[in-house]
Structures are given as structure tokens and as C-alpha cells.
C-alpha atoms as a PDB file:
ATOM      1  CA  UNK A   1      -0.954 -22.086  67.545  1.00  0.00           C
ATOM      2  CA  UNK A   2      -1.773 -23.100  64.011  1.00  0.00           C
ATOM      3  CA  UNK A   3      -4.409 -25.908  63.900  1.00  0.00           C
ATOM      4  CA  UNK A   4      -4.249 -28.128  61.355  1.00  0.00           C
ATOM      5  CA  UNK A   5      -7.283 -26.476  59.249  1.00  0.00           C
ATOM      6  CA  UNK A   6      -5.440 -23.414  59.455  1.00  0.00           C
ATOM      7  CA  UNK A   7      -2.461 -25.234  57.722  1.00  0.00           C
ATOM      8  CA  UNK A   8      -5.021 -26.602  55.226  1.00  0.00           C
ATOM      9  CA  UNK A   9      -5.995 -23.068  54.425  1.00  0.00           C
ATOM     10  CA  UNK A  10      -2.946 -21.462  54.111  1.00  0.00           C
ATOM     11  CA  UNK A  11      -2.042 -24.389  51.644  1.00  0.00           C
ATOM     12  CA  UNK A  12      -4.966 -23.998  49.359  1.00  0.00           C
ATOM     13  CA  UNK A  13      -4.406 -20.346  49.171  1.00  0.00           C
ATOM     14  CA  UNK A  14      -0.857 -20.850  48.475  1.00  0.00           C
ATOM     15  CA  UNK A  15      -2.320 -23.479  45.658  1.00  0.00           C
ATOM     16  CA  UNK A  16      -5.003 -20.865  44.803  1.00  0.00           C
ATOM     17  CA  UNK A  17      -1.752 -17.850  44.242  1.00  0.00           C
ATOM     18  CA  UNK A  18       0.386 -19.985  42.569  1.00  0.00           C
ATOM     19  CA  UNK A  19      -2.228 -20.618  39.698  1.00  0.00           C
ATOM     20  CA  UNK A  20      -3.292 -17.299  39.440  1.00  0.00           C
ATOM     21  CA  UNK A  21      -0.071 -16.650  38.786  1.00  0.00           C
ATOM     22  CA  UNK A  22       0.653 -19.186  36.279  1.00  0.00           C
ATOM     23  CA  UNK A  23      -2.247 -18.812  34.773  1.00  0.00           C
ATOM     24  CA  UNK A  24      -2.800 -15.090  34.137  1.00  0.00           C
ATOM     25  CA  UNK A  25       0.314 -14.509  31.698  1.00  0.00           C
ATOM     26  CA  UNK A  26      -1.400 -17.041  29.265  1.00  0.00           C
ATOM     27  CA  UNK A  27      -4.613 -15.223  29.794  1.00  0.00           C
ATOM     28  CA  UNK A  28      -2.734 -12.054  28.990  1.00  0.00           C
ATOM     29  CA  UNK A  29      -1.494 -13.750  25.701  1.00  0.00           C
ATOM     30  CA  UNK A  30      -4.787 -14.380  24.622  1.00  0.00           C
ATOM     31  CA  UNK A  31      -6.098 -11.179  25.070  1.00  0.00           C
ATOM     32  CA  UNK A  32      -3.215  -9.382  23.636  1.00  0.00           C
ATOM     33  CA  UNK A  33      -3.811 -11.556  20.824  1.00  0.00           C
ATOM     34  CA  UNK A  34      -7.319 -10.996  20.669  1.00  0.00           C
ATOM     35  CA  UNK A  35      -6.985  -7.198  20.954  1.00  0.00           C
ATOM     36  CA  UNK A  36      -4.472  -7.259  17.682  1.00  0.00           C
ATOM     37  CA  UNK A  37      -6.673  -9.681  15.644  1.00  0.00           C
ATOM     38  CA  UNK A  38      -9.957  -7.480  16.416  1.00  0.00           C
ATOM     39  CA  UNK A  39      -7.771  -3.915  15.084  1.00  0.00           C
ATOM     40  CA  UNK A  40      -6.074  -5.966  12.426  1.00  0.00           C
ATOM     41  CA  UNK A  41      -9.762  -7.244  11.352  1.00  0.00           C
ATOM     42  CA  UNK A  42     -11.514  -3.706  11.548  1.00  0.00           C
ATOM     43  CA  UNK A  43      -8.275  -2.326   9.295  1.00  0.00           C
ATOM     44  CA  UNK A  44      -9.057  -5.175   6.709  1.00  0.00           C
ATOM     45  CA  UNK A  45     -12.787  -4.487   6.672  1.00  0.00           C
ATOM     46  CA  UNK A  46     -12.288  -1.143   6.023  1.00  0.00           C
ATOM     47  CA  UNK A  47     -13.481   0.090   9.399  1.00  0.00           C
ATOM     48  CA  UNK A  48     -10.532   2.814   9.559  1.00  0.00           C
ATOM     49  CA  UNK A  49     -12.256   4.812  12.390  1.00  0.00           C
ATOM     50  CA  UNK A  50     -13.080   1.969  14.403  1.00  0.00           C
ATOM     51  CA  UNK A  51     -10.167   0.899  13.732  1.00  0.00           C
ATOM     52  CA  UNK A  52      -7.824   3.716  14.839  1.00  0.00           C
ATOM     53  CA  UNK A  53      -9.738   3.259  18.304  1.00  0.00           C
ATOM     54  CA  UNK A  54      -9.213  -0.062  18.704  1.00  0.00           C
ATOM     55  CA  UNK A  55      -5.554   0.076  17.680  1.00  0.00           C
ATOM     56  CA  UNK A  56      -4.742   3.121  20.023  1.00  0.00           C
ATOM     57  CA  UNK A  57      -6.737   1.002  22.637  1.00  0.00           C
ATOM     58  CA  UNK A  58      -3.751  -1.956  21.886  1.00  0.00           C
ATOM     59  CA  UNK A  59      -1.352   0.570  22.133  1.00  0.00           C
ATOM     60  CA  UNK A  60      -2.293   2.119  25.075  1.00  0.00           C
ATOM     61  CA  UNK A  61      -1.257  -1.258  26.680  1.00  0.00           C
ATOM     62  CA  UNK A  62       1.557  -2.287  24.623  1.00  0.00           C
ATOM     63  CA  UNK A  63       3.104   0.753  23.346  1.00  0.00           C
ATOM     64  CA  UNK A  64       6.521  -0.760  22.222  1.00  0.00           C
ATOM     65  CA  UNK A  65       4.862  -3.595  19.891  1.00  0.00           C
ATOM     66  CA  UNK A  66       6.351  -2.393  16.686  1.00  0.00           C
ATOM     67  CA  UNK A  67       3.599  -3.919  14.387  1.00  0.00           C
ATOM     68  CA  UNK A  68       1.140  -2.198  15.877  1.00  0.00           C
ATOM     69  CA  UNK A  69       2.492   1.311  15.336  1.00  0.00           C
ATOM     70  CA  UNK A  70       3.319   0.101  12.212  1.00  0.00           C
ATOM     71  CA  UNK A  71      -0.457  -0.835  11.464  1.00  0.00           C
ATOM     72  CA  UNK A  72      -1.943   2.052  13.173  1.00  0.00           C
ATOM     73  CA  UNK A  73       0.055   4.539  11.146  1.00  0.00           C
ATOM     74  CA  UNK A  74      -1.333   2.685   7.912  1.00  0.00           C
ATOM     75  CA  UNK A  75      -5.062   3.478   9.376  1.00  0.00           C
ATOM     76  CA  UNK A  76      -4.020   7.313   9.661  1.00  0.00           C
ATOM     77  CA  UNK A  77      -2.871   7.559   6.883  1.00  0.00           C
ATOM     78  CA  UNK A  78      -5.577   6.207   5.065  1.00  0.00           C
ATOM     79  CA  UNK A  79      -7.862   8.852   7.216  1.00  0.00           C
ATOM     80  CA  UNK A  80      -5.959  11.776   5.943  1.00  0.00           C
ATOM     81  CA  UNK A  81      -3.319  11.964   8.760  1.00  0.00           C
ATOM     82  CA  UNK A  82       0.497  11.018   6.727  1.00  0.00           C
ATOM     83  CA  UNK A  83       2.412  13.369   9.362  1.00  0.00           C
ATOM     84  CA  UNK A  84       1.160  10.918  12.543  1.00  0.00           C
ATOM     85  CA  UNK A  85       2.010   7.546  10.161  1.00  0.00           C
ATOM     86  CA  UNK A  86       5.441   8.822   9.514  1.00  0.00           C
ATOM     87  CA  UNK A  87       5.235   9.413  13.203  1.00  0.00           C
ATOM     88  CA  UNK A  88       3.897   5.654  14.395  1.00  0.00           C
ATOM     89  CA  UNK A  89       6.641   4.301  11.685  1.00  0.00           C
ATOM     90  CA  UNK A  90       9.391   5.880  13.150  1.00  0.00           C
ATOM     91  CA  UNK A  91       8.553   4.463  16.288  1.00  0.00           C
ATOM     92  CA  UNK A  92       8.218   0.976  14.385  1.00  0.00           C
ATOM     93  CA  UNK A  93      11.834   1.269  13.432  1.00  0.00           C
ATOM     94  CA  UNK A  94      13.017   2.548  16.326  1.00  0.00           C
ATOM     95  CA  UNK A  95      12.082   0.018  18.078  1.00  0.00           C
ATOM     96  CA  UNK A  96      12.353  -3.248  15.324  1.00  0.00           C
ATOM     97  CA  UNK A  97      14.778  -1.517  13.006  1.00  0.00           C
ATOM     98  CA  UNK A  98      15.274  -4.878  10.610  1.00  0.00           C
ATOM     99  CA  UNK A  99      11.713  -5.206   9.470  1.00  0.00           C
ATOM    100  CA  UNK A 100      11.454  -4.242   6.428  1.00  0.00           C
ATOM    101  CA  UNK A 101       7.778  -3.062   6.370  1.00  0.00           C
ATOM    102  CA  UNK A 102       7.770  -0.113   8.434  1.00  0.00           C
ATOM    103  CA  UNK A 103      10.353   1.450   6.040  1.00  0.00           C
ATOM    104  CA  UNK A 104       7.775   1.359   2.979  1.00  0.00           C
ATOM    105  CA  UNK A 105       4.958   1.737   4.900  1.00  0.00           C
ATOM    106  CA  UNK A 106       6.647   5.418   5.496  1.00  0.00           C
ATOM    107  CA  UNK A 107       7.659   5.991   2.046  1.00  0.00           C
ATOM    108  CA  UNK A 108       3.839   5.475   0.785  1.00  0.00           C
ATOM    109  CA  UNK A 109       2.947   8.485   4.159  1.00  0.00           C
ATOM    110  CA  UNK A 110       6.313  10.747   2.813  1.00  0.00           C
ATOM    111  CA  UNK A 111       5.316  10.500  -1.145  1.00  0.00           C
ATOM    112  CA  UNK A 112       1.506  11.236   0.380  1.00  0.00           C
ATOM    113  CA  UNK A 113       2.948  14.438   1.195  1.00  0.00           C
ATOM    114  CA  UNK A 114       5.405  14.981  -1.625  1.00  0.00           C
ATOM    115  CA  UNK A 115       8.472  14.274   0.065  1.00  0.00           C
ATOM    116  CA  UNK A 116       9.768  12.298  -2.757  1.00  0.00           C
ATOM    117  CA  UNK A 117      13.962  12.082  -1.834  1.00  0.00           C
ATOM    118  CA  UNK A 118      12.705  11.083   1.546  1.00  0.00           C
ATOM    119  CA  UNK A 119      10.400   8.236   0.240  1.00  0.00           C
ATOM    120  CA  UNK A 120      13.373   7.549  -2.181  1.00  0.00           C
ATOM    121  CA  UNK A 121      15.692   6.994   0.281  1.00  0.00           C
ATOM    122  CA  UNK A 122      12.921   4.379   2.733  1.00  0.00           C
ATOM    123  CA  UNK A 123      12.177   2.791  -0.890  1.00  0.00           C
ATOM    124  CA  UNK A 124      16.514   1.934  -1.748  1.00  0.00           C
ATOM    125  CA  UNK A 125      16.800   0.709   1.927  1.00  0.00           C
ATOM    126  CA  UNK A 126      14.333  -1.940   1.645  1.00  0.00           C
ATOM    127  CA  UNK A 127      15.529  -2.533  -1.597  1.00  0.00           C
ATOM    128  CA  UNK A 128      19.301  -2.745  -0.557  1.00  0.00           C
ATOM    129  CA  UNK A 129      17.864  -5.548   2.089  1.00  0.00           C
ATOM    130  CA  UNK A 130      15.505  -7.487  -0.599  1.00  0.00           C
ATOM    131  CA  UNK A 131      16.491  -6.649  -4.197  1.00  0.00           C
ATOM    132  CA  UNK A 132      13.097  -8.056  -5.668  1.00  0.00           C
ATOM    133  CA  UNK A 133      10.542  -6.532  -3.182  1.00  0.00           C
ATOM    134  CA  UNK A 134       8.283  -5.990  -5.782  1.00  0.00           C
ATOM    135  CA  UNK A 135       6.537  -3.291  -3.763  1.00  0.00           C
ATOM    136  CA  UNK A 136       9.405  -1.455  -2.703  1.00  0.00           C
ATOM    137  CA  UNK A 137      10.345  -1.440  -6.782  1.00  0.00           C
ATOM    138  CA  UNK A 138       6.803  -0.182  -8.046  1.00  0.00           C
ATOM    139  CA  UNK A 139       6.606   2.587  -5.357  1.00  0.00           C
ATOM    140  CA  UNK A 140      10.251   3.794  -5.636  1.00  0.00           C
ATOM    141  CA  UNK A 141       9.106   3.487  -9.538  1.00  0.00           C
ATOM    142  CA  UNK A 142       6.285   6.112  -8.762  1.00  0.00           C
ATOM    143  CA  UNK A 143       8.486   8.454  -6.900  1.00  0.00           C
ATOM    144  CA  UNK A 144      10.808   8.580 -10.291  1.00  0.00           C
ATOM    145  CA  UNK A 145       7.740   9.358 -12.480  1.00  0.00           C
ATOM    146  CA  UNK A 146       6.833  12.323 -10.044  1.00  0.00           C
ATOM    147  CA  UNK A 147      10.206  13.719 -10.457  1.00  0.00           C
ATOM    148  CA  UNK A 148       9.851  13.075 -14.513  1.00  0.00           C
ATOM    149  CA  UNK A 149      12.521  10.669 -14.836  1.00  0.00           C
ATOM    150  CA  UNK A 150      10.252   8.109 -16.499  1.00  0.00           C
ATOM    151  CA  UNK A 151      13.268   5.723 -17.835  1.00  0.00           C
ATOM    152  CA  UNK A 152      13.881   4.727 -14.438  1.00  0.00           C
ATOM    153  CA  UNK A 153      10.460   4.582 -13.565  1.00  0.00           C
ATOM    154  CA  UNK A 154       9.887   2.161 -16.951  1.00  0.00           C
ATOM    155  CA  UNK A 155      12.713   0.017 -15.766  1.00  0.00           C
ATOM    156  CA  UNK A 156      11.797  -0.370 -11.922  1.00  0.00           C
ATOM    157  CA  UNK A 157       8.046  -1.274 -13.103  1.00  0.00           C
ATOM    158  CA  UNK A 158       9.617  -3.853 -14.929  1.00  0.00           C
ATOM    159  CA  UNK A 159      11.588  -4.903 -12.374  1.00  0.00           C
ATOM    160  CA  UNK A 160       8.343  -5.189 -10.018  1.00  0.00           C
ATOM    161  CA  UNK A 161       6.450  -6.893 -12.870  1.00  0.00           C
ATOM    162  CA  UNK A 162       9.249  -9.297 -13.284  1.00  0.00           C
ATOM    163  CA  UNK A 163       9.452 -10.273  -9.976  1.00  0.00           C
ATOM    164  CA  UNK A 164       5.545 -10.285  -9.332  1.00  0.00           C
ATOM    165  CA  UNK A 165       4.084 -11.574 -12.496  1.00  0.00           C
ATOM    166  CA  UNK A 166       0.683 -11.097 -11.293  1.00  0.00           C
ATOM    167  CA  UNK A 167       1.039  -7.465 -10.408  1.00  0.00           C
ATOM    168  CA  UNK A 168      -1.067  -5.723 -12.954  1.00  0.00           C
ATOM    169  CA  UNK A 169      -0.723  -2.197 -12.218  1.00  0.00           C
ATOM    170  CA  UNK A 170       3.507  -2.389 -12.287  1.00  0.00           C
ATOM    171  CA  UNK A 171       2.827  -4.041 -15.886  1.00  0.00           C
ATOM    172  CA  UNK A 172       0.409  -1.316 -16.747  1.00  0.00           C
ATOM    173  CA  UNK A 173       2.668   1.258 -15.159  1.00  0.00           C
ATOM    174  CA  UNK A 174       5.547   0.210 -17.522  1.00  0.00           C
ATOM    175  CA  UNK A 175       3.280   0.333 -20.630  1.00  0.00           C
ATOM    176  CA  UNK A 176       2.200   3.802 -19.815  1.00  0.00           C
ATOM    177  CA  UNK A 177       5.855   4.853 -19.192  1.00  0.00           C
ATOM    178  CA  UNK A 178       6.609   3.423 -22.268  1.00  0.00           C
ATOM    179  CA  UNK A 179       3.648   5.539 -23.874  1.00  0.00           C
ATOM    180  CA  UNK A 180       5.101   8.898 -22.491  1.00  0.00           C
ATOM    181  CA  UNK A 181       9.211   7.883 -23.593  1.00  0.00           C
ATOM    182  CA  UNK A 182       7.348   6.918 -27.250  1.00  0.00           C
ATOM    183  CA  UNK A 183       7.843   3.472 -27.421  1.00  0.00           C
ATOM    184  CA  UNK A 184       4.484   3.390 -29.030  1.00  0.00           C
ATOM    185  CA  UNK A 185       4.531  -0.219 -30.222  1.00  0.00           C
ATOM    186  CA  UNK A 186       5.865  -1.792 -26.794  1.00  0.00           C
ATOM    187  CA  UNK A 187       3.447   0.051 -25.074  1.00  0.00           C
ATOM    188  CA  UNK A 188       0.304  -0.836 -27.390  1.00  0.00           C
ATOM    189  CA  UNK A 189       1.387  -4.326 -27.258  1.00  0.00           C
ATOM    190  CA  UNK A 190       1.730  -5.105 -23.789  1.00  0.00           C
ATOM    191  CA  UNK A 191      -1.383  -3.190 -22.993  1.00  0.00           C
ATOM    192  CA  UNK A 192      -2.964  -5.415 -25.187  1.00  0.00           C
ATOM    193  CA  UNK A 193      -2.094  -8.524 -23.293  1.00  0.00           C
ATOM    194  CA  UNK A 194      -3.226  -6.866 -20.042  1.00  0.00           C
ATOM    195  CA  UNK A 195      -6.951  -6.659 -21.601  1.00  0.00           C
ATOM    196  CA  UNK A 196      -6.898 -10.053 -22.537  1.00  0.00           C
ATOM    197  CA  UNK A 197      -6.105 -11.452 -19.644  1.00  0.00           C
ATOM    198  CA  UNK A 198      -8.146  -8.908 -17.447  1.00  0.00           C
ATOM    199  CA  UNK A 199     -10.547  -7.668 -19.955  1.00  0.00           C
ATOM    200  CA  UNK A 200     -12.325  -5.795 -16.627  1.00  0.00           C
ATOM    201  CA  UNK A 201      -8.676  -3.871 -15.883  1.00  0.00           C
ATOM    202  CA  UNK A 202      -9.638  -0.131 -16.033  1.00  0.00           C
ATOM    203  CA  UNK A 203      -6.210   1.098 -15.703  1.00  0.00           C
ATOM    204  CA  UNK A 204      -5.148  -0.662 -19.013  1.00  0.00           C
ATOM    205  CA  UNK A 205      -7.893   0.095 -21.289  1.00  0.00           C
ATOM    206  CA  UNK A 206      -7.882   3.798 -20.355  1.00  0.00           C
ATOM    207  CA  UNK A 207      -4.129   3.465 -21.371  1.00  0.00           C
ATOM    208  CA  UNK A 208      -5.002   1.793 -24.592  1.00  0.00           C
ATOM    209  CA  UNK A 209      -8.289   4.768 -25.074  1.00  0.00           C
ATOM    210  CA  UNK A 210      -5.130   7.127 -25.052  1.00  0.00           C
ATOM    211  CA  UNK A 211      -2.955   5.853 -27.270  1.00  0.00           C
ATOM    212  CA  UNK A 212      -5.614   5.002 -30.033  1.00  0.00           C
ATOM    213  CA  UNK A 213      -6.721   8.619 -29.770  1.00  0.00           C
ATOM    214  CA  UNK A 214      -3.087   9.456 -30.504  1.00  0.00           C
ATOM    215  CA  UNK A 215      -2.741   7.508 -32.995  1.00  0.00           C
ATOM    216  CA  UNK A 216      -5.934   8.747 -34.889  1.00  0.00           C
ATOM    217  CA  UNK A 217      -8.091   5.609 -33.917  1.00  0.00           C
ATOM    218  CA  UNK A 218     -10.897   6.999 -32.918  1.00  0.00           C
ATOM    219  CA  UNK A 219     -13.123   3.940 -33.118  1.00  0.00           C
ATOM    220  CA  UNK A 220     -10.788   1.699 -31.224  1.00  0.00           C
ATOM    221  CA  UNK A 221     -10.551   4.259 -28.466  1.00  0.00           C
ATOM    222  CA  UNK A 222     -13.999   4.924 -28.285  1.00  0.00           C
ATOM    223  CA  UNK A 223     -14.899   1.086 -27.872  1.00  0.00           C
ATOM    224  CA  UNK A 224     -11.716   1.056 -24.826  1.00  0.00           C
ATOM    225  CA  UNK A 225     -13.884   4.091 -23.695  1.00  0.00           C
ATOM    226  CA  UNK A 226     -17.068   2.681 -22.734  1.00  0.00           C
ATOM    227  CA  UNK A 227     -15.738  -0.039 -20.296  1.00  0.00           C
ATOM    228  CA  UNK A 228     -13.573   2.389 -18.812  1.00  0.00           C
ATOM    229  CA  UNK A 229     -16.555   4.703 -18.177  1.00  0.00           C
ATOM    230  CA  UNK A 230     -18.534   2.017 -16.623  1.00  0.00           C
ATOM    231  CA  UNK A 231     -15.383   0.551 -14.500  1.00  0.00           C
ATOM    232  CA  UNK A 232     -14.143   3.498 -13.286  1.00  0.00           C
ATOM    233  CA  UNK A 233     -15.204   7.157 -13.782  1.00  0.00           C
ATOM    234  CA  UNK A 234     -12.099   8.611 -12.154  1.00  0.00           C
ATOM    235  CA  UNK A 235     -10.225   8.224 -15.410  1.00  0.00           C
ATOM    236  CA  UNK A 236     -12.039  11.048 -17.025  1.00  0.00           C
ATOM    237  CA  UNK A 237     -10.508  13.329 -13.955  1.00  0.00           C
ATOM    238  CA  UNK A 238      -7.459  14.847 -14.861  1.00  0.00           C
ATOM    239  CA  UNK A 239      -6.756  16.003 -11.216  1.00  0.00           C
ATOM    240  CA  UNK A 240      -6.866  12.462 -10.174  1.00  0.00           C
ATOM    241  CA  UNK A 241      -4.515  10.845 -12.829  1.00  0.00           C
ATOM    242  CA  UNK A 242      -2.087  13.396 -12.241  1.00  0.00           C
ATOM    243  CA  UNK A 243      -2.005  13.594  -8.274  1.00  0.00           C
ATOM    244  CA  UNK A 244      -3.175   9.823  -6.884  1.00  0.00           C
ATOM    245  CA  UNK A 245      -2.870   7.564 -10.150  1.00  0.00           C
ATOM    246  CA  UNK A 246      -0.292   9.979 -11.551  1.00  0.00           C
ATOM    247  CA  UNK A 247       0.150   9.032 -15.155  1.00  0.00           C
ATOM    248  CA  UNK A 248       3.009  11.006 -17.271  1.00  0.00           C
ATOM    249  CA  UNK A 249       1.782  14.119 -18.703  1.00  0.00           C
ATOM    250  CA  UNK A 250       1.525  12.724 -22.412  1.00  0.00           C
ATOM    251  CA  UNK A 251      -0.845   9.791 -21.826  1.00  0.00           C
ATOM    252  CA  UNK A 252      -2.684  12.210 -19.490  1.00  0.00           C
ATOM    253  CA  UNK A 253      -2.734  14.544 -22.262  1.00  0.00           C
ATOM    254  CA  UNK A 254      -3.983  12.533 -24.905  1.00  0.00           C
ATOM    255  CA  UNK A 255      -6.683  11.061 -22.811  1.00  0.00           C
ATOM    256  CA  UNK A 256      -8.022  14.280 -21.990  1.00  0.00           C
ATOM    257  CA  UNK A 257      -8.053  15.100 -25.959  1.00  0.00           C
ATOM    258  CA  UNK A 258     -10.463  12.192 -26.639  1.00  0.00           C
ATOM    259  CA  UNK A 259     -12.428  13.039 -23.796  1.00  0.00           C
ATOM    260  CA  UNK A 260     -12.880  16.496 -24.944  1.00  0.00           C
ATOM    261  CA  UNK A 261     -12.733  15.235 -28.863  1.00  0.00           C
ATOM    262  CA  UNK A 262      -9.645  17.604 -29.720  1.00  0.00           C
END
């Protein structure tokens, strides 16, 4: 027979159930959400290794969340592995196949390992969705200049530029094309503009070192010079200008000239 205490006990752990119930989805939320936030924090800080655990750790318990395959495969990228970030994107698309960030996230992992047409083709996608995603226009841009068509490349840095007037290295990018197709004047002037409004702007001034030097300005390229030096050293590496910052072979040339006072 079920005394009236037992009743009461039953009822508060019916009571006691029923919020643990109700309550543990929201408490799921939160730590889901405090999972991502702590990865997406350690990515931003630079933390990659760290980073990688904690996103694999996310994963591990919500393997089908698309944006965070697509943010893990950014981190291995970054630590030298492009083959698993191709392989986390595809699994982004797969599974969320109208975001568009997944698709150039992959490109950037594909040209990492010189698989230009299949960058390309991520980079025209995006494009064919947003026509003025400025990044997918400045990285498709890149993948021309690797395969030495540098008129498109001029043209889709302008595009980029245009559509992100702030974005100093597409406005750079189009001078320096302009430098290598010998539009000399274009390219002197609108490097010109870069310095004064970002006198610090390594990219530019090593540009501007360059073309002086070609043009038998030694002084004017020597004063572009010393900033460079002190900004950023990688500029006098050939190896790195043609391979990660990959200039056109003229600038690069003339560059290395003044550097080696030929």
C-alpha cells in the first residue's frame, strides 16, 4: 500500500527528473558554446597546437558541426598539414554545402600545395555565389600570377581593391602586376599613394625599392630600402617572394639586382 509519504516521494522525484531533463539541454548549450569559444580563442591567439587539441576535443563530441571542421582545418593548415584541411573542408561542405567559407578556406590548403586549377575552381564558386568577395578575388588573383597570367591577376586585384578599399596588399598586388606587364607609371604611382597613407607598409616600399632600381634611381631606392630592412627582412629572400609572397619574376628580379648592386 502506498502511504502518503511514499506518494510525496515519488512526486518530488518525478519533479526532481523532469528538471534534470529540462535543464540539461541548456547546460549542454552552454558548454558546447563554451568549448567553441575556448578553440576559436586559442586559434585567434595564435595558440595553433593548443588549439588543434581543443578543436579535435569539440569535434570529438560534435563531429557534424560544419564550422568547426571548417576552423580546425584552418589550424592544420597553418601547422604544416594542407592535405588534413582539404580533408576537414570537405567535410564542412559536405555537410553545410551553401557556406561560402569552407570553399576558400580549401582553395588557400589546395594553392598551399600547388594545386592551382583546383583552388581555381573553389575560388569561381564562391565567386559565382558573391561576385565582390574581395577575398575570393585576391586569392583567385594569386592563383593567376602562379600560372603567369598576370593581366588577370592585375584585373582581379583590382577588383578586390575596389570592392575592399582598405585592403592594402590587393592594391599593392595590382601595382606590382602592373610593374611586371610594364605599366611603369601606374605602378609607381599607386605605390606611391600606398606609402603615404601607410608609410610603415613593407610590401609597398619594397615594390617601390624595385622599380627605382630599374629605373636607375639608386638614391630613391636605397632610402625605400632602409625601412623595408627594418620592417621586414624577408624581402631580401628571393625564395620567399617567389614561393609565399610570390611576386612576378621581374619585380623579383630587379629587387634582387639592388640588393646585390647589379
Amino acid at each position: 500500500m502506498i502511504t502518503f509519504k511514499t506518494v510525496k516521494v515519488c512526486f518530488l522525484l518525478i519533479f526532481v527528473c523532469a528538471n534534470i531533463f529540462y535543464v540539461a539541454p541548456c547546460y549542454s548549450l552552454v558548454l558546447r558554446e563554451d568549448l567553441f569559444k575556448n578553440a576559436l580563442d586559442l586559434s585567434s591567439e595564435g595558440k595553433f597546437n593548443l588549439a588543434l587539441q581543443e578543436w579535435n576535443r569539440y569535434l570529438d563530441s560534435y563531429p557534424d558541426d560544419a564550422a568547426g571542421l571548417s576552423n580546425r582545418g584552418n589550424v592544420r593548415l597553418v601547422i604544416g598539414d594542407a592535405e588534413g584541411s582539404i580533408s576537414d573542408q570537405n567535410k564542412a561542405i559536405s555537410l553545410n554545402p551553401s557556406e561560402i567559407d569552407p570553399y576558400i578556406n580549401r582553395g588557400i590548403a589546395e594553392e598551399a600545395l600547388g594545386q592551382w586549377s583546383q583552388a581555381k575552381r573553389d575560388y569561381m564558386f564562391v565567386i559565382s555565389q558573391d561576385s565582390k568577395n574581395f577575398s575570393a578575388l585576391y586569392n583567385l588573383a594569386n592563383v593567376e600570377g602562379s600560372l603567369s597570367q598576370w593581366l588577370k591577376a592585375r584585373d582581379l586585384f583590382s577588383k578586390a581593391a575596389l570592392y575592399n578599399p582598405g585592403f592594402a596588399m590587393a592594391r599593392s598586388s595590382m601595382a606590382i602586376a602592373d610593374f611586371q606587364l610594364g605599366n611603369i607609371d601606374a605602378s609607381e604611382k599607386e605605390l606611391k599613394k600606398l606609402i603615404r597613407r601607410y608609410p610603415n607598409f613593407a610590401d609597398a616600399r619594397a615594390a617601390l625599392t624595385a622599380l627605382h632600381w630599374s629605373k636607375g634611381e639608386s638614391g630613391k631606392a636605397e632610402s625605400n630600402w632602409i625601412a623595408v630592412t627594418e620592417l621586414d627582412p624577408r624581402y631580401s629572400n628571393e625564395e620567399w617572394l617567389t614561393k609565399i609572397r610570390r611576386w612576378p619574376p621581374r619585380p623579383i628580379k630587379d629587387l634582387m639586382n639592388f640588393i646585390d648592386l647589379k
